[in-house]
PDB file of N, CA and C in Angstrom:
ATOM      1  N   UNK A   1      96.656  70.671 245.845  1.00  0.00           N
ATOM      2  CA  UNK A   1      96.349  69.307 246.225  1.00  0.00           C
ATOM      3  C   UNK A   1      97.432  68.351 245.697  1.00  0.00           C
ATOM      4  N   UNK A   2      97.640  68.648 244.079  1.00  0.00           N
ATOM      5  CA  UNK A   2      98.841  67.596 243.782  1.00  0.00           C
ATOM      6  C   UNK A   2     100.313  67.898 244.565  1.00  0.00           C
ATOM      7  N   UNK A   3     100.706  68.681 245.348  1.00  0.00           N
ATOM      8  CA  UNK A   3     101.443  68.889 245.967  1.00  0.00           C
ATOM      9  C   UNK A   3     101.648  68.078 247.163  1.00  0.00           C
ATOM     10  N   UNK A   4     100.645  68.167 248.095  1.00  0.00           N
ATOM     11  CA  UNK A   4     100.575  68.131 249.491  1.00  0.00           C
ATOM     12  C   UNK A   4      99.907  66.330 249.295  1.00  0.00           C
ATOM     13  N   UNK A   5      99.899  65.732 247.950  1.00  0.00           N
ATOM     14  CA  UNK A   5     100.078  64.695 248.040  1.00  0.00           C
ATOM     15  C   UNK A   5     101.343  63.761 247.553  1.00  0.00           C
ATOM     16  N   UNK A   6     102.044  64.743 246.566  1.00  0.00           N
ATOM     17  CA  UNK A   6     103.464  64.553 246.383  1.00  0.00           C
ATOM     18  C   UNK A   6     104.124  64.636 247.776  1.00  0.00           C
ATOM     19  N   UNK A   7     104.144  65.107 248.480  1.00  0.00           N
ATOM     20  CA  UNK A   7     104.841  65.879 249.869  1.00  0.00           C
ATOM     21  C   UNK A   7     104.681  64.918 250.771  1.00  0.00           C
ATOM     22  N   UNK A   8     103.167  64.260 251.273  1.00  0.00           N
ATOM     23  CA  UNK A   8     102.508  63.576 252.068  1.00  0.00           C
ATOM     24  C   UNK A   8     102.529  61.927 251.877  1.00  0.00           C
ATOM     25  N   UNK A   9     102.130  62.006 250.589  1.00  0.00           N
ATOM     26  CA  UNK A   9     101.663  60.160 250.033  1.00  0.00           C
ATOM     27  C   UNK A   9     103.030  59.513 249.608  1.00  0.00           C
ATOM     28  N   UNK A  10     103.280  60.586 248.673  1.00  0.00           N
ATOM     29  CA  UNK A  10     104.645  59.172 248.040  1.00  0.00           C
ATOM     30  C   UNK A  10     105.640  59.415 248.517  1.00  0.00           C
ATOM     31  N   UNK A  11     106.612  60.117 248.885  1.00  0.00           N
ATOM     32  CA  UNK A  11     107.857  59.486 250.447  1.00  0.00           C
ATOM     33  C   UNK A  11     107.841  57.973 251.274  1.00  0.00           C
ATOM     34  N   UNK A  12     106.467  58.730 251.579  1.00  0.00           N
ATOM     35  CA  UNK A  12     106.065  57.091 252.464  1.00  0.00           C
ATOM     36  C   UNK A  12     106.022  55.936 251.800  1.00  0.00           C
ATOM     37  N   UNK A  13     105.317  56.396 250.985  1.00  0.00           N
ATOM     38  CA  UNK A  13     104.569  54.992 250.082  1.00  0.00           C
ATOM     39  C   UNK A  13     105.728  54.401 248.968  1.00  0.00           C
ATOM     40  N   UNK A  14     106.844  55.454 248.900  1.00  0.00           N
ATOM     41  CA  UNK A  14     108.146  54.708 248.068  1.00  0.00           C
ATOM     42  C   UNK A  14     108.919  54.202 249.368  1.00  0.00           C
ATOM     43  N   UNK A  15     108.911  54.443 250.616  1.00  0.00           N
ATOM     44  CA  UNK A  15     109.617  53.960 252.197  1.00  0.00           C
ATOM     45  C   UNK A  15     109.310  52.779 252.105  1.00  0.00           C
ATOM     46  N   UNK A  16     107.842  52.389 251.970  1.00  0.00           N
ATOM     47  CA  UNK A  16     107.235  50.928 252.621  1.00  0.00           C
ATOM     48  C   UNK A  16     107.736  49.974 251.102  1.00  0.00           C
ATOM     49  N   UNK A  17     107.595  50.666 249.887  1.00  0.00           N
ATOM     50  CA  UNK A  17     108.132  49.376 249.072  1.00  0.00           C
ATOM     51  C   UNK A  17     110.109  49.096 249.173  1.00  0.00           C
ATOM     52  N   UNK A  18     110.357  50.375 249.630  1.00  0.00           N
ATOM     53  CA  UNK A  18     111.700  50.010 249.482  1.00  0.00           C
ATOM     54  C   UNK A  18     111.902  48.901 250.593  1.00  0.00           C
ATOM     55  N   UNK A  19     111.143  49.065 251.553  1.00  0.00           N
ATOM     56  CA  UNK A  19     111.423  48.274 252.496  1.00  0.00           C
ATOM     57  C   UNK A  19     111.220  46.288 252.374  1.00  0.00           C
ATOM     58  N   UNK A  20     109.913  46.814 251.363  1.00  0.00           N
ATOM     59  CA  UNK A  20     109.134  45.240 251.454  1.00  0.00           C
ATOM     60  C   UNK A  20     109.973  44.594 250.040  1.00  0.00           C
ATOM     61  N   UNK A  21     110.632  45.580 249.558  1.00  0.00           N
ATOM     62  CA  UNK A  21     111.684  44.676 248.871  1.00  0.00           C
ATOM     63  C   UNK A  21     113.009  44.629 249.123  1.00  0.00           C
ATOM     64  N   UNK A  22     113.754  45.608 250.130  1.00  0.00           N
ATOM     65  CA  UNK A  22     114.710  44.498 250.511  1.00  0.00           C
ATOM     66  C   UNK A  22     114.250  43.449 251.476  1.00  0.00           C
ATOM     67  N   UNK A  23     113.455  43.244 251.844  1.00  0.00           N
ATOM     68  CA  UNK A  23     112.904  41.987 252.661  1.00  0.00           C
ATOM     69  C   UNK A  23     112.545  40.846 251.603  1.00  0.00           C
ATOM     70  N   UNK A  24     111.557  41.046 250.631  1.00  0.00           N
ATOM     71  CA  UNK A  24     111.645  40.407 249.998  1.00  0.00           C
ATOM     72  C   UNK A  24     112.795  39.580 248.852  1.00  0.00           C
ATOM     73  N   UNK A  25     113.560  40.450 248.510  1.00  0.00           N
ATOM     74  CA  UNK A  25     114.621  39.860 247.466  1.00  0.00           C
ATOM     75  C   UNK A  25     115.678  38.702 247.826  1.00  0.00           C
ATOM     76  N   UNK A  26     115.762  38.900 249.022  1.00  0.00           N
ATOM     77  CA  UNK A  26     116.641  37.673 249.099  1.00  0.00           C
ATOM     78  C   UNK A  26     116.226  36.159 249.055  1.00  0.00           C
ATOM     79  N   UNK A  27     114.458  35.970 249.295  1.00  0.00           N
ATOM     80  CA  UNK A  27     113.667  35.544 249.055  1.00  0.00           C
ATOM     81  C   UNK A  27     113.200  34.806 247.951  1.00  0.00           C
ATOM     82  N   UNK A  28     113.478  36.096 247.024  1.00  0.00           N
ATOM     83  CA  UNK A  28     113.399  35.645 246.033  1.00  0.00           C
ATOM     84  C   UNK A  28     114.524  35.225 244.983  1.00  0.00           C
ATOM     85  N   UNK A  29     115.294  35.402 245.423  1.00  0.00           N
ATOM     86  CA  UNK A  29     116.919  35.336 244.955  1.00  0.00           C
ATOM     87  C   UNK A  29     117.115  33.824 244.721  1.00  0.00           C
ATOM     88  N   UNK A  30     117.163  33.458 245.892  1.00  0.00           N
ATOM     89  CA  UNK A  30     117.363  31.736 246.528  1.00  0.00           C
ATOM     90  C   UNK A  30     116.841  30.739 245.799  1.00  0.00           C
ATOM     91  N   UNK A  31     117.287  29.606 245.444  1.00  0.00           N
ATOM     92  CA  UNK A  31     117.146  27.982 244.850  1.00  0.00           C
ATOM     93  C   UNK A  31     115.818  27.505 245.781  1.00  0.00           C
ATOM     94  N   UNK A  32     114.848  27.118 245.237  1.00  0.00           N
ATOM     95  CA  UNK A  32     113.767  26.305 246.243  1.00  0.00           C
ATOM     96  C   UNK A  32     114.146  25.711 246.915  1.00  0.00           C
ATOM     97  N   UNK A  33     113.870  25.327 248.168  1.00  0.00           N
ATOM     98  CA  UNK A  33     114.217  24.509 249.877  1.00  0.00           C
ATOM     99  C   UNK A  33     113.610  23.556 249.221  1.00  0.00           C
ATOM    100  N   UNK A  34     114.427  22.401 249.595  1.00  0.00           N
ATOM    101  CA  UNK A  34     114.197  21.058 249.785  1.00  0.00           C
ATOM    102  C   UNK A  34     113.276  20.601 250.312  1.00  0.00           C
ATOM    103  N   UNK A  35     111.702  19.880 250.274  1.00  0.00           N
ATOM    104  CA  UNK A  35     110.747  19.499 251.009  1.00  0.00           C
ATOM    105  C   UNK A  35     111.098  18.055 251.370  1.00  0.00           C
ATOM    106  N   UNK A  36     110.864  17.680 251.921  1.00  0.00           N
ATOM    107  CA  UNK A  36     110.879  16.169 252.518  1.00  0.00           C
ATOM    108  C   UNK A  36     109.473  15.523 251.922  1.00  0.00           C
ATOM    109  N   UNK A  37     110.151  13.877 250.941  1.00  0.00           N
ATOM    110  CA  UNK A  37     109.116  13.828 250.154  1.00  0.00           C
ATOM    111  C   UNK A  37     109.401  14.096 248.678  1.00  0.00           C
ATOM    112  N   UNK A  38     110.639  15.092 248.232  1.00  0.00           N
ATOM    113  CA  UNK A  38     110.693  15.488 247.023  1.00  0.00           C
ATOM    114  C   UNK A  38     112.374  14.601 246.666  1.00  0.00           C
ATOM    115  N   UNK A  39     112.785  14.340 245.292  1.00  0.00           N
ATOM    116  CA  UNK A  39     113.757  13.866 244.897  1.00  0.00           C
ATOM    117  C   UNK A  39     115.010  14.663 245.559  1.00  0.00           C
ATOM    118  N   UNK A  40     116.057  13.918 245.711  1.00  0.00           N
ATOM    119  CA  UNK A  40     117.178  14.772 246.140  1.00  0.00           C
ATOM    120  C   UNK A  40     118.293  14.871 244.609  1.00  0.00           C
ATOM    121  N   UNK A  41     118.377  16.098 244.710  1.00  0.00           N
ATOM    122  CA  UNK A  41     119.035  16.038 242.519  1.00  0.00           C
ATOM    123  C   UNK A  41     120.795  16.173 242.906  1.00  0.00           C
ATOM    124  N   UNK A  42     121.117  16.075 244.116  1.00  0.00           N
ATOM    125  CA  UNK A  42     122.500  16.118 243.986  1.00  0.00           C
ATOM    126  C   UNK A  42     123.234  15.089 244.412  1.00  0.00           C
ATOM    127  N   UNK A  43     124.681  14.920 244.140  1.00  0.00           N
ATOM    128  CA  UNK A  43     125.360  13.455 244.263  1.00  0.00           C
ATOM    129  C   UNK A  43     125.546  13.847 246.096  1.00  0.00           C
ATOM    130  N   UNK A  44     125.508  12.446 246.404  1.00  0.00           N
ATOM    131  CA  UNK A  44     126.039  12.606 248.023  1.00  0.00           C
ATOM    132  C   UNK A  44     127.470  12.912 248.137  1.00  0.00           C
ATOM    133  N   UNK A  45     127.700  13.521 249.205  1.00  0.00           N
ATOM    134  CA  UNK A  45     129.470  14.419 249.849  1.00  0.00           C
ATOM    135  C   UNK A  45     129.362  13.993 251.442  1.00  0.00           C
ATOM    136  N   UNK A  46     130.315  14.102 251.629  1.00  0.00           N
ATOM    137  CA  UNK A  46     131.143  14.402 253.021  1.00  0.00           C
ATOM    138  C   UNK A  46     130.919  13.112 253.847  1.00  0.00           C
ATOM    139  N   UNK A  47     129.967  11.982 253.225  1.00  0.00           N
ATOM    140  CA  UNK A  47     129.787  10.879 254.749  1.00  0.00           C
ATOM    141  C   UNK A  47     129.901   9.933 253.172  1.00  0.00           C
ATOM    142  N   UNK A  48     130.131   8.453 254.278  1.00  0.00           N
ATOM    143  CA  UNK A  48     129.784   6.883 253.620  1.00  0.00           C
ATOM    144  C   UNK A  48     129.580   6.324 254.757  1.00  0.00           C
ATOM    145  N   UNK A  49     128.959   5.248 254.089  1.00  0.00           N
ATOM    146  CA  UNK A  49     128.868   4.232 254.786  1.00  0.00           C
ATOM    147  C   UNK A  49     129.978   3.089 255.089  1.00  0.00           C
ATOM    148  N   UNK A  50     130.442   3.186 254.008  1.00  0.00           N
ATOM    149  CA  UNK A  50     131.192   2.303 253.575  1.00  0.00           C
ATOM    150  C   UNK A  50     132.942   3.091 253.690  1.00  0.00           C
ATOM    151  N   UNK A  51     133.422   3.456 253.978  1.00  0.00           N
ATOM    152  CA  UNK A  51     134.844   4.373 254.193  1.00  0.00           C
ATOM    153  C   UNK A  51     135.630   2.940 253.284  1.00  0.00           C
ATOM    154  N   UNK A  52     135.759   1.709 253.201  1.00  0.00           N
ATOM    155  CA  UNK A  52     136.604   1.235 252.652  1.00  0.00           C
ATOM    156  C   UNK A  52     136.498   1.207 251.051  1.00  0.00           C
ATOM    157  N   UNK A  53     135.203   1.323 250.999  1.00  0.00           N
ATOM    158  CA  UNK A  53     135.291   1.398 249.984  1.00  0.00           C
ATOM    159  C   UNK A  53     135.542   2.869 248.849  1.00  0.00           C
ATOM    160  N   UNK A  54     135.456   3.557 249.907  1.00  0.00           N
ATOM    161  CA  UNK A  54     135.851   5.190 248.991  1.00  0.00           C
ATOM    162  C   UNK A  54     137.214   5.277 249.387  1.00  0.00           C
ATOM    163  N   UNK A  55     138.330   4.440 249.974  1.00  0.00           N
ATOM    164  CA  UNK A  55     139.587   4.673 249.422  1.00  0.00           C
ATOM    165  C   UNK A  55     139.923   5.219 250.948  1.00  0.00           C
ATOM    166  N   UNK A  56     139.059   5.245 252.097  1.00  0.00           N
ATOM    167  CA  UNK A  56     139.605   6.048 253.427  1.00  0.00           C
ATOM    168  C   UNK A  56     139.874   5.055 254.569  1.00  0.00           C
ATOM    169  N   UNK A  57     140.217   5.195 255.329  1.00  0.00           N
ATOM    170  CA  UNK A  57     140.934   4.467 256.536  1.00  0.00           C
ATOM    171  C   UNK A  57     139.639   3.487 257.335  1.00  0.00           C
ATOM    172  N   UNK A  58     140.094   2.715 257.896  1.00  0.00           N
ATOM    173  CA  UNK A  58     138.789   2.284 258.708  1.00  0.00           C
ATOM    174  C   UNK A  58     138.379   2.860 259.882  1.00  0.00           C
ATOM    175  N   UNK A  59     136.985   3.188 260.241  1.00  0.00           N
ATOM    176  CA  UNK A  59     137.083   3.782 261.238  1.00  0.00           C
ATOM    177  C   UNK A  59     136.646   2.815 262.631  1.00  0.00           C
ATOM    178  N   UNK A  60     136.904   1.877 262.508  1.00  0.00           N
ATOM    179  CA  UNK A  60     137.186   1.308 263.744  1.00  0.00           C
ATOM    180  C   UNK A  60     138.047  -0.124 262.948  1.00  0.00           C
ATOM    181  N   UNK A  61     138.434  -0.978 263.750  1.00  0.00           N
ATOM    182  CA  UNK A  61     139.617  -2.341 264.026  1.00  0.00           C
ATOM    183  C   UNK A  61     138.645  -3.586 264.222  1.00  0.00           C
ATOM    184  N   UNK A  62     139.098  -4.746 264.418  1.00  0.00           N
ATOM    185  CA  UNK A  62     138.387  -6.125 264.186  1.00  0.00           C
ATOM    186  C   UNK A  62     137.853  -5.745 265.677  1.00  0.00           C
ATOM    187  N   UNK A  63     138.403  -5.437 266.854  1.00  0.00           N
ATOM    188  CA  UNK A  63     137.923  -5.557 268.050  1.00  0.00           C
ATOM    189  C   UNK A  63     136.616  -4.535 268.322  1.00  0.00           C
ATOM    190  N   UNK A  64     136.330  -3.292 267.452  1.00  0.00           N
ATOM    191  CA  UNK A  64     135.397  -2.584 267.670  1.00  0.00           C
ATOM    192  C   UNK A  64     135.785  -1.348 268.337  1.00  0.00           C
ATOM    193  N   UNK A  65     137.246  -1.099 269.151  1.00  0.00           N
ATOM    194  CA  UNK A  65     137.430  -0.369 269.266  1.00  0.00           C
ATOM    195  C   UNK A  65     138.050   0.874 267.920  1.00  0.00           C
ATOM    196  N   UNK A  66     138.223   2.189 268.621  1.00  0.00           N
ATOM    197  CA  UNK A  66     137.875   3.122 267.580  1.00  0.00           C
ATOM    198  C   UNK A  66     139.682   2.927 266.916  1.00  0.00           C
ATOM    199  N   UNK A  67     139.565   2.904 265.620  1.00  0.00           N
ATOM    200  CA  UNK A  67     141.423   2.668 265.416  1.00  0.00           C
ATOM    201  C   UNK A  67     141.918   3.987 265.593  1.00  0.00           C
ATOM    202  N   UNK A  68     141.924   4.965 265.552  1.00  0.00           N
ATOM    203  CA  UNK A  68     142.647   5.860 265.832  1.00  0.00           C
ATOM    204  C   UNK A  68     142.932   5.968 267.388  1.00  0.00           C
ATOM    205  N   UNK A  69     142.761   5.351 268.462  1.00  0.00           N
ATOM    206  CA  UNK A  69     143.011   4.895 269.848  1.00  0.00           C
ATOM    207  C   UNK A  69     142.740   6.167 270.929  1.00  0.00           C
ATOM    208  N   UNK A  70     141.581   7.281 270.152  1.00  0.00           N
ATOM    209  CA  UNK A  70     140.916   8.314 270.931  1.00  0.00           C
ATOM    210  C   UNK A  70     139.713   8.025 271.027  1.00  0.00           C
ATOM    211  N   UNK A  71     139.019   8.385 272.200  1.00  0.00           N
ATOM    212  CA  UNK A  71     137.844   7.836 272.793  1.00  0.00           C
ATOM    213  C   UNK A  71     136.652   8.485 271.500  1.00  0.00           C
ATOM    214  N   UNK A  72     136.672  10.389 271.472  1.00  0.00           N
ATOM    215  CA  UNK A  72     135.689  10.783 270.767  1.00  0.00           C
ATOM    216  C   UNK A  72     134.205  10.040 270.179  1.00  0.00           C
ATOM    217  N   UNK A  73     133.557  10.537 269.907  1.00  0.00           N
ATOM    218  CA  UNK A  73     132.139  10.123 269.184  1.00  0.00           C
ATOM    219  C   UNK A  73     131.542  10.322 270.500  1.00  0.00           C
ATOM    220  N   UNK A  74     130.019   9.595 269.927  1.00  0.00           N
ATOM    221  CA  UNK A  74     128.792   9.554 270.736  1.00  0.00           C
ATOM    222  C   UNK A  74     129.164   8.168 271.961  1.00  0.00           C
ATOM    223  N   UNK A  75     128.675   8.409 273.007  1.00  0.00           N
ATOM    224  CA  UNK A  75     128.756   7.906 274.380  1.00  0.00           C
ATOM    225  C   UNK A  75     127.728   7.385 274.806  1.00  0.00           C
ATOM    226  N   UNK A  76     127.174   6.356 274.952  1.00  0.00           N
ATOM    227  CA  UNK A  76     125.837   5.911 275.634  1.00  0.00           C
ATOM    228  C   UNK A  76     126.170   5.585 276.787  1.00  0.00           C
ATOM    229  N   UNK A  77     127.251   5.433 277.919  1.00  0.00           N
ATOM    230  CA  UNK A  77     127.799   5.161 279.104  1.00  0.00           C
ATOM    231  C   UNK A  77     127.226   5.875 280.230  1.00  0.00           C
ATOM    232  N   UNK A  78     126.662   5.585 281.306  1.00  0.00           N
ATOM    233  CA  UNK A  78     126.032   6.354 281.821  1.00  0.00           C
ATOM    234  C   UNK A  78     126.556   6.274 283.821  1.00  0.00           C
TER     235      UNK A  78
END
């Protein structure tokens, strides 16, 4: 009997955890997701509002057109 349950039961039954933990670990690996609602703990990157004041070019001219003199961005023209 202890055989034919060595033979039968645990193969499998070490298959399904190997499995449900590489599924699981990466899972558990990972920094908590951000909820909406919760503090944000890191400094802001990559955008402003303000471009003159972080030292970068303007992105548009007194007239409103774009200063770099390429159309690009969002389009509401229809």
């Amino acid at each position: 009997m202890v055989e034919t349950v060595l033979l039968f039961v645990v193969p499998p039954l070490a298959l399904y955890l190997l499995i449900a933990l590489l599924v699981m670990a990466p899972r558990m690996a990972r920094r908590p997701r951000y909820r909406v609602g919760q503090p944000w703990p890191y400094e802001p990157m990559w955008w402003t509002a303000n471009p003159e004041g972080a030292g970068l070019p303007p992105a548009h001219d007194e007239s409103g057109a774009a200063a770099a003199g390429g159309r690009g961005g969002a389009r509401g023209n229809w």
